[in-house]
PDB file of N, CA and C in Angstrom:
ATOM      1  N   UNK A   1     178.276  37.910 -60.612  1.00  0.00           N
ATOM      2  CA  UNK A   1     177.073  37.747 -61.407  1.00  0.00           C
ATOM      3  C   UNK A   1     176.930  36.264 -61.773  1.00  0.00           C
ATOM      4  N   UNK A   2     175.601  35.993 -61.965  1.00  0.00           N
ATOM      5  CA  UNK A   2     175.497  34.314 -62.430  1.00  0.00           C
ATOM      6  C   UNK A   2     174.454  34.445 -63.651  1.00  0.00           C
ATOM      7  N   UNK A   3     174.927  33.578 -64.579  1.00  0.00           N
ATOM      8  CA  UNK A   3     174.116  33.886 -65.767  1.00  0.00           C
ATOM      9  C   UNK A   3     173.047  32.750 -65.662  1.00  0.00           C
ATOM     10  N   UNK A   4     171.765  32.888 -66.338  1.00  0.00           N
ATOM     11  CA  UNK A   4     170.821  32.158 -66.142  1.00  0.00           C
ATOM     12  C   UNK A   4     170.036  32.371 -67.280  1.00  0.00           C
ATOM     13  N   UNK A   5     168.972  31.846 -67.659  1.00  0.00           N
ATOM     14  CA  UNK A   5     168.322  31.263 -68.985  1.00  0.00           C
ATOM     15  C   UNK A   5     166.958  31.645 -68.634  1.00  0.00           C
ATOM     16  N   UNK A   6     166.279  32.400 -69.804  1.00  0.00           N
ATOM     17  CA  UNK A   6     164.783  33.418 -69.744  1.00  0.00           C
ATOM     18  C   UNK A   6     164.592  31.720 -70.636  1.00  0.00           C
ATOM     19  N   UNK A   7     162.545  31.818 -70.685  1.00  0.00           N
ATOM     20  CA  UNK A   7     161.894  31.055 -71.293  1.00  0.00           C
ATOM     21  C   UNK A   7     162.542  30.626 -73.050  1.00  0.00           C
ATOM     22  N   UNK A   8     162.942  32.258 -73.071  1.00  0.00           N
ATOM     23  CA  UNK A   8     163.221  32.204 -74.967  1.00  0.00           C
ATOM     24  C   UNK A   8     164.558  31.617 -75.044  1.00  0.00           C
ATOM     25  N   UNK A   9     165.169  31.264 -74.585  1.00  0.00           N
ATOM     26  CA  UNK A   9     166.434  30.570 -74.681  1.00  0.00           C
ATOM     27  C   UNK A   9     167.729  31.842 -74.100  1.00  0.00           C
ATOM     28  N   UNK A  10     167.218  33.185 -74.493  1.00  0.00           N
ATOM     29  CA  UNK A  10     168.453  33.752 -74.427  1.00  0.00           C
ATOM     30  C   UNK A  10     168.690  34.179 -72.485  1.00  0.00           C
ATOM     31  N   UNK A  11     169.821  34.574 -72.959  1.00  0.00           N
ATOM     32  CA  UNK A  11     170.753  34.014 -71.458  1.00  0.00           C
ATOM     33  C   UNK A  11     171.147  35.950 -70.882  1.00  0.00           C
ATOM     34  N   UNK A  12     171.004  36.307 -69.424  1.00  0.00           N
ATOM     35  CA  UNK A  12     171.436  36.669 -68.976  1.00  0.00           C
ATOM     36  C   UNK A  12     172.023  37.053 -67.643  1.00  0.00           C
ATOM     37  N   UNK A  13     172.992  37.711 -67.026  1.00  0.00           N
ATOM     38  CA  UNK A  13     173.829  37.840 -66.008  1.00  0.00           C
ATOM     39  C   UNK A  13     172.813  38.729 -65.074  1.00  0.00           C
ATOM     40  N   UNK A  14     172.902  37.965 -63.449  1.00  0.00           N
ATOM     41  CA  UNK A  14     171.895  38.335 -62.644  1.00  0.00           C
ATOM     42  C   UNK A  14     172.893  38.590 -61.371  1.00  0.00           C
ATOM     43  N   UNK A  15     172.971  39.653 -60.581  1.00  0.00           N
ATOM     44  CA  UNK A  15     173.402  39.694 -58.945  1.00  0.00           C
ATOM     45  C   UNK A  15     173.031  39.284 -58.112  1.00  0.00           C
ATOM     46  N   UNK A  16     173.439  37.998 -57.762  1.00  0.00           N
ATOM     47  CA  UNK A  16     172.426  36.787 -56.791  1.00  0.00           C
ATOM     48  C   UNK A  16     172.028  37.902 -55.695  1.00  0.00           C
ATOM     49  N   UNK A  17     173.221  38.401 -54.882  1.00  0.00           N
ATOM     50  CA  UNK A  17     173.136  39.211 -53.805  1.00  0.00           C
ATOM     51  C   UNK A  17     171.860  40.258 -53.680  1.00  0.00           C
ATOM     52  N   UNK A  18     170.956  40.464 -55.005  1.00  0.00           N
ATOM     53  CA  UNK A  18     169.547  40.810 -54.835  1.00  0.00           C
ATOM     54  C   UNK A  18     168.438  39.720 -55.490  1.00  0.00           C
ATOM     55  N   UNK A  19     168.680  38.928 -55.051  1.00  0.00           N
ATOM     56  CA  UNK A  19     167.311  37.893 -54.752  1.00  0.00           C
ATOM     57  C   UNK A  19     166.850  37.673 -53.858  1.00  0.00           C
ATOM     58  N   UNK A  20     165.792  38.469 -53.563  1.00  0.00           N
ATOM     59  CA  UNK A  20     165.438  38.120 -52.434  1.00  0.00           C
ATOM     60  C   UNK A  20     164.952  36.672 -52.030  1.00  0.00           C
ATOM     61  N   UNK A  21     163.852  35.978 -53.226  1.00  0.00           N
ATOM     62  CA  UNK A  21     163.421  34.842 -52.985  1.00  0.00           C
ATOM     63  C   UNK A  21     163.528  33.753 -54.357  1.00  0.00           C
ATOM     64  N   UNK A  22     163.219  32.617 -54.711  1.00  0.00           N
ATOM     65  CA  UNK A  22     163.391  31.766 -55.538  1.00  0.00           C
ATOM     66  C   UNK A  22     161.985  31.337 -55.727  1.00  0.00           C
ATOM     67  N   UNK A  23     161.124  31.017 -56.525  1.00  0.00           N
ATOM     68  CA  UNK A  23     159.565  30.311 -56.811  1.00  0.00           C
ATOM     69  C   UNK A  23     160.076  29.629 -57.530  1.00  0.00           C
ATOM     70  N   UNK A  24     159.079  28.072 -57.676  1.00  0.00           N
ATOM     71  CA  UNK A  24     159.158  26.812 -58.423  1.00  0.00           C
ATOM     72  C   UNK A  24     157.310  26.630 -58.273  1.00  0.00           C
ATOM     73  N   UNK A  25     156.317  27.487 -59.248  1.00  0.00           N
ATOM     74  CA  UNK A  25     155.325  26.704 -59.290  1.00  0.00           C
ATOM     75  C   UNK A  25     154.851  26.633 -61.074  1.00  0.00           C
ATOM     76  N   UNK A  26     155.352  26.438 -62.118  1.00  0.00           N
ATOM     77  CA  UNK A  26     156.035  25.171 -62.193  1.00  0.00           C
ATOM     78  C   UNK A  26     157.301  25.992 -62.410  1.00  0.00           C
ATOM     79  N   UNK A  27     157.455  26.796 -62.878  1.00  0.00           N
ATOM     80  CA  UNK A  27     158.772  27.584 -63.574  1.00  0.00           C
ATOM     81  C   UNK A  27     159.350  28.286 -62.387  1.00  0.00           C
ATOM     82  N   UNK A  28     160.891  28.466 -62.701  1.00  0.00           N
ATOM     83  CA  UNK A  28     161.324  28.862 -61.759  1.00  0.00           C
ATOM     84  C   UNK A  28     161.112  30.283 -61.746  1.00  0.00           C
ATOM     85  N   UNK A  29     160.732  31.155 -60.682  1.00  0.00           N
ATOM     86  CA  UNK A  29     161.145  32.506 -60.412  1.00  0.00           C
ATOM     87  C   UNK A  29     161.505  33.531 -59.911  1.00  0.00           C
ATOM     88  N   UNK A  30     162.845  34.486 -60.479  1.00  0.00           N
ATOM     89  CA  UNK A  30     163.281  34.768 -59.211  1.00  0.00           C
ATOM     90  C   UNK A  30     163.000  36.087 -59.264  1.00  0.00           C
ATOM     91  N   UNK A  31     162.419  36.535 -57.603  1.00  0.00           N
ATOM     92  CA  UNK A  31     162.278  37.438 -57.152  1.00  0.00           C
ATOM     93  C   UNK A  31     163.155  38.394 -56.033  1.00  0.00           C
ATOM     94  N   UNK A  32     163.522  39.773 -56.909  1.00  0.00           N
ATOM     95  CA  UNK A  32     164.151  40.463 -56.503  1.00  0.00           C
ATOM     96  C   UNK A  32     163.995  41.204 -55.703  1.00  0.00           C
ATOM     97  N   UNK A  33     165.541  42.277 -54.780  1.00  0.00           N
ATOM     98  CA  UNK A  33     164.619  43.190 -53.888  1.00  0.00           C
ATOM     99  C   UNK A  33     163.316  44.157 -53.963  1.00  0.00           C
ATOM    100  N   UNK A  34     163.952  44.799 -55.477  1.00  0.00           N
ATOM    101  CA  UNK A  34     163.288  45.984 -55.844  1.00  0.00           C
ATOM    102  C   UNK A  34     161.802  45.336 -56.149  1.00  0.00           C
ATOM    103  N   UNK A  35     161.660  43.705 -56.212  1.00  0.00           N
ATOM    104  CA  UNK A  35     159.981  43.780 -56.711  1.00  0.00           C
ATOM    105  C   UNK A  35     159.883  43.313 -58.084  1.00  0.00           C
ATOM    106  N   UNK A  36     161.267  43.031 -58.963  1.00  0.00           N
ATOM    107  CA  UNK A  36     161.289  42.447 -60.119  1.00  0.00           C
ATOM    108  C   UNK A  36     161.131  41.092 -60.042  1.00  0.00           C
ATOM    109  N   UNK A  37     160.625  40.312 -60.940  1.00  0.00           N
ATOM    110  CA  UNK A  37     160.560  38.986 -61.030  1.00  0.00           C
ATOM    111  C   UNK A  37     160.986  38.802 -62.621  1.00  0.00           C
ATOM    112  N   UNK A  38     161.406  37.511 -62.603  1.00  0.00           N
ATOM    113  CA  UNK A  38     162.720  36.858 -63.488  1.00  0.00           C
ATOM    114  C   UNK A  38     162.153  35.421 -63.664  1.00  0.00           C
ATOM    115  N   UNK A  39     161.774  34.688 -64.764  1.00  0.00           N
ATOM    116  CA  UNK A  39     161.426  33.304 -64.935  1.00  0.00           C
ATOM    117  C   UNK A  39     162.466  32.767 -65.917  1.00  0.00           C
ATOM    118  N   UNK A  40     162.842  31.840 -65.337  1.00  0.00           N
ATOM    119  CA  UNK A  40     163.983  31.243 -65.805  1.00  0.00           C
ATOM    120  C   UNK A  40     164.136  29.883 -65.810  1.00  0.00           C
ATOM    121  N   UNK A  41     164.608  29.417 -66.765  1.00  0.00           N
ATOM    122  CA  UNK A  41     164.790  27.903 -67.078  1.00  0.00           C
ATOM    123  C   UNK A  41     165.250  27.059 -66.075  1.00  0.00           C
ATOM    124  N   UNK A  42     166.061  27.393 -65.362  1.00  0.00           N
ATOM    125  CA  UNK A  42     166.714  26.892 -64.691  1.00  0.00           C
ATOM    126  C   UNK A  42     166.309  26.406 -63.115  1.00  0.00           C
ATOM    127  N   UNK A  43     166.341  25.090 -62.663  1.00  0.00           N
ATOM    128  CA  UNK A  43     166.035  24.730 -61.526  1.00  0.00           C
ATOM    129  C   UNK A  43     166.292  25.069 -60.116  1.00  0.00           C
ATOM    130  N   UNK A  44     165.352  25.491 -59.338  1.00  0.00           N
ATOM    131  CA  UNK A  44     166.005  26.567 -57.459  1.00  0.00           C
ATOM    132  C   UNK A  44     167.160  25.955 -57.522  1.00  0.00           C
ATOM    133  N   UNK A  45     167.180  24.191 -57.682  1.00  0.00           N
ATOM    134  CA  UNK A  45     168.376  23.352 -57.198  1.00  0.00           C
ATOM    135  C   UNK A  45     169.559  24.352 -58.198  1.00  0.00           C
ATOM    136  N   UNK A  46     169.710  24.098 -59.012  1.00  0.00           N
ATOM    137  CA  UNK A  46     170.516  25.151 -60.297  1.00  0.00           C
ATOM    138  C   UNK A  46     171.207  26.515 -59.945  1.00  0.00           C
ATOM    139  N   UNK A  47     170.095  27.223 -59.806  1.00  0.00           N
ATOM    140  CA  UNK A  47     170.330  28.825 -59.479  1.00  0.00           C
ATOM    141  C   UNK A  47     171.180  28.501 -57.730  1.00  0.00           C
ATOM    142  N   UNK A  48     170.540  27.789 -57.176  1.00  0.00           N
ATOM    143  CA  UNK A  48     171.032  27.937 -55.702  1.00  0.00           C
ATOM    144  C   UNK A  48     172.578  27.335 -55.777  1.00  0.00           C
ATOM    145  N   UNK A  49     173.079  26.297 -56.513  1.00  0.00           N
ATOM    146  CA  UNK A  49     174.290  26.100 -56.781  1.00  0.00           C
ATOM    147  C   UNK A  49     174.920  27.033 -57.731  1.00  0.00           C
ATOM    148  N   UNK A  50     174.726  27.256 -58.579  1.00  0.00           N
ATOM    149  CA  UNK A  50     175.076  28.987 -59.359  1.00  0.00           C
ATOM    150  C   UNK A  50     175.721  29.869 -58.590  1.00  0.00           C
ATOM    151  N   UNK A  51     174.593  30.813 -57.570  1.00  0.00           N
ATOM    152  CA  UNK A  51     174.964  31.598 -56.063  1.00  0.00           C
ATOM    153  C   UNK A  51     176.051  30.789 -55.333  1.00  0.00           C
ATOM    154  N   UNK A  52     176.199  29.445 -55.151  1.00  0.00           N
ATOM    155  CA  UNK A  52     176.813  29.046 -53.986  1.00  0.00           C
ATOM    156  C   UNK A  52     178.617  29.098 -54.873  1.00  0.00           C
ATOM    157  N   UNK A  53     178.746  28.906 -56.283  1.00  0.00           N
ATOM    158  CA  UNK A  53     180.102  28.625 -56.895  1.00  0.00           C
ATOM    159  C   UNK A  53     180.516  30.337 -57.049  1.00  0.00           C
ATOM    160  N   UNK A  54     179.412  31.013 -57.333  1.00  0.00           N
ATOM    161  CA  UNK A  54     179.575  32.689 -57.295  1.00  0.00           C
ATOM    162  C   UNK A  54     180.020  33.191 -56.204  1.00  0.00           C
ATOM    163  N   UNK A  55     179.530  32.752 -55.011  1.00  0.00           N
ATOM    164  CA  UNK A  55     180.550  32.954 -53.498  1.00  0.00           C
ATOM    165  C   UNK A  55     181.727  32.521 -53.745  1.00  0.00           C
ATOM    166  N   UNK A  56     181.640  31.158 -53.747  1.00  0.00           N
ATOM    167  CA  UNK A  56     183.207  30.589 -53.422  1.00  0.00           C
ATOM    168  C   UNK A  56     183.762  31.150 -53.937  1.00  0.00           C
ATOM    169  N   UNK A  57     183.669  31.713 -55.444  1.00  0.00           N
ATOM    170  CA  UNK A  57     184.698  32.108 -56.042  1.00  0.00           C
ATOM    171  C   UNK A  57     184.875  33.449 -55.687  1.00  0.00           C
ATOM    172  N   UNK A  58     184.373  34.525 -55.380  1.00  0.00           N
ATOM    173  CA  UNK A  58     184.242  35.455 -54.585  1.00  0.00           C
ATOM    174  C   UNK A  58     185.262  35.511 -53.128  1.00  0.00           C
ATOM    175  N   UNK A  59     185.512  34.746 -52.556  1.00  0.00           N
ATOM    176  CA  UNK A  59     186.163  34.517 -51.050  1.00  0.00           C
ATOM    177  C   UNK A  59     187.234  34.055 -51.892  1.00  0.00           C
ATOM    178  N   UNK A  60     187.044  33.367 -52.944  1.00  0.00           N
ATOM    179  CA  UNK A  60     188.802  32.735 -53.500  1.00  0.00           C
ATOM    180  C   UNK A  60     189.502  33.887 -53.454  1.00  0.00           C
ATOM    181  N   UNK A  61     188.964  34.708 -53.970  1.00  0.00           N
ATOM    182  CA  UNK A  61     189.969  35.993 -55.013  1.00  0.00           C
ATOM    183  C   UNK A  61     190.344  36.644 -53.935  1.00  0.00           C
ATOM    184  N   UNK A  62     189.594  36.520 -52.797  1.00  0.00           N
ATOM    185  CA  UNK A  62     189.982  37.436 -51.604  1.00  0.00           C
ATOM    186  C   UNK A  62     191.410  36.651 -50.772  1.00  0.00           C
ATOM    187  N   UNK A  63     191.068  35.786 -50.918  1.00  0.00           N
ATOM    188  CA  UNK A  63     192.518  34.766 -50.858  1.00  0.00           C
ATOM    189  C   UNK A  63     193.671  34.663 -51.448  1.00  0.00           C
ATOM    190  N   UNK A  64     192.986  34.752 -52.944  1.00  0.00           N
ATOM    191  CA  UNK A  64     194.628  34.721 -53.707  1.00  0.00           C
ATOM    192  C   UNK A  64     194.239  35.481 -55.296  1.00  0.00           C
ATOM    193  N   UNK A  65     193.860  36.254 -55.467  1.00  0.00           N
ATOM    194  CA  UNK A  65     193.549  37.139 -56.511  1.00  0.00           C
ATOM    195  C   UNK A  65     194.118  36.707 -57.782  1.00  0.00           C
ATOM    196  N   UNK A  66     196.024  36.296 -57.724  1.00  0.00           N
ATOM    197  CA  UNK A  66     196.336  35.968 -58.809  1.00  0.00           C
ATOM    198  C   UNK A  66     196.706  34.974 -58.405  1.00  0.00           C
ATOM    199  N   UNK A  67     196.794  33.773 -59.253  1.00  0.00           N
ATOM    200  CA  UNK A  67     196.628  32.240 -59.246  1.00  0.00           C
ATOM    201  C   UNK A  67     198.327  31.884 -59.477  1.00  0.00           C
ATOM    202  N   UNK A  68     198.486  33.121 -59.996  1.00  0.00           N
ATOM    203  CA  UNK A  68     200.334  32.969 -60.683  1.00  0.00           C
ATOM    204  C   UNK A  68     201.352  33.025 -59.266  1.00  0.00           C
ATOM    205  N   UNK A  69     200.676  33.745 -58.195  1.00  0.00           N
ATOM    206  CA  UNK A  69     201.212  34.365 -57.379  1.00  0.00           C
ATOM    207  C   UNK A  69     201.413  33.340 -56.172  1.00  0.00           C
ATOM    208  N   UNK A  70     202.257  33.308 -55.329  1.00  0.00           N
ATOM    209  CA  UNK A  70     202.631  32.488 -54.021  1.00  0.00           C
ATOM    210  C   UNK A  70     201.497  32.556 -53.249  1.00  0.00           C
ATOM    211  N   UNK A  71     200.134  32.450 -52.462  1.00  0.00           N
ATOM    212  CA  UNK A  71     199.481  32.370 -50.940  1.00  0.00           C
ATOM    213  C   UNK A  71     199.683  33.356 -50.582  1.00  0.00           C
ATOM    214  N   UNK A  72     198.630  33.942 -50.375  1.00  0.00           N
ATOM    215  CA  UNK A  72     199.014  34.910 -48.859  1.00  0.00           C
ATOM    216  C   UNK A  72     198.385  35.085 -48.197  1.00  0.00           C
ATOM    217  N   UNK A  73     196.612  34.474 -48.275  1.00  0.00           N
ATOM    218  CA  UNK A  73     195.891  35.031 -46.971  1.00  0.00           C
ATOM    219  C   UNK A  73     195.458  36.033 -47.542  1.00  0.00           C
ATOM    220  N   UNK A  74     194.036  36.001 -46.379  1.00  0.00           N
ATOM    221  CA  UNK A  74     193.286  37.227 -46.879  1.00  0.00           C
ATOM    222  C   UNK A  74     193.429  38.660 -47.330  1.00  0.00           C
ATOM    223  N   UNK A  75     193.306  39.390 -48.032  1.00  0.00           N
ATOM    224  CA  UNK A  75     193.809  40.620 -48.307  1.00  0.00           C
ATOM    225  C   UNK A  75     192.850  41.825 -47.318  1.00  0.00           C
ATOM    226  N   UNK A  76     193.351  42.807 -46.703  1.00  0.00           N
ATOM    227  CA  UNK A  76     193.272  43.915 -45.498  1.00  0.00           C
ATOM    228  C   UNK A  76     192.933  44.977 -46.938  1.00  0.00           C
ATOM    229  N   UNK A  77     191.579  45.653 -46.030  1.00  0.00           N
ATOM    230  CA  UNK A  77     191.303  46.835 -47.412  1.00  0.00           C
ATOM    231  C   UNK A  77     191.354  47.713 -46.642  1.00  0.00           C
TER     232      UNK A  77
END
């Protein structure tokens, strides 16, 4: 989830993995699969780096889940 910022200041957690698209005319907005739209403070440039640290960190854990722990390569489900 990536948290992101409504007009009123308050803040909530969004599943990039259903956005379908991003608008900037002037405000940003994001549009979902289902047809929802979301205006948010925050700049495409913003949200699109948001999604991109929400992956990485996503593929990390698949790498090494606990940080305490030795390497091991991807984990087999």
């Amino acid at each position: 989830m990536i948290v992101v910022t409504r007009l009123n200041d308050s803040q909530f957690a969004i599943n990039p993995d259903l956005i379908e698209r991003i608008h900037a005319n002037p405000d940003t907005t994001l549009v979902m699969v289902d047809g929802a739209n979301f205006i948010v403070t925050e700049t495409i440039d913003e949200v699109i780096e948001r999604i991109a640290h929400y992956r990485a960190h996503v593929i990390s854990l698949a790498y090494d889940p606990d940080p305490d722990e030795a390497p091991r390569g991807p984990r087999r489900i």
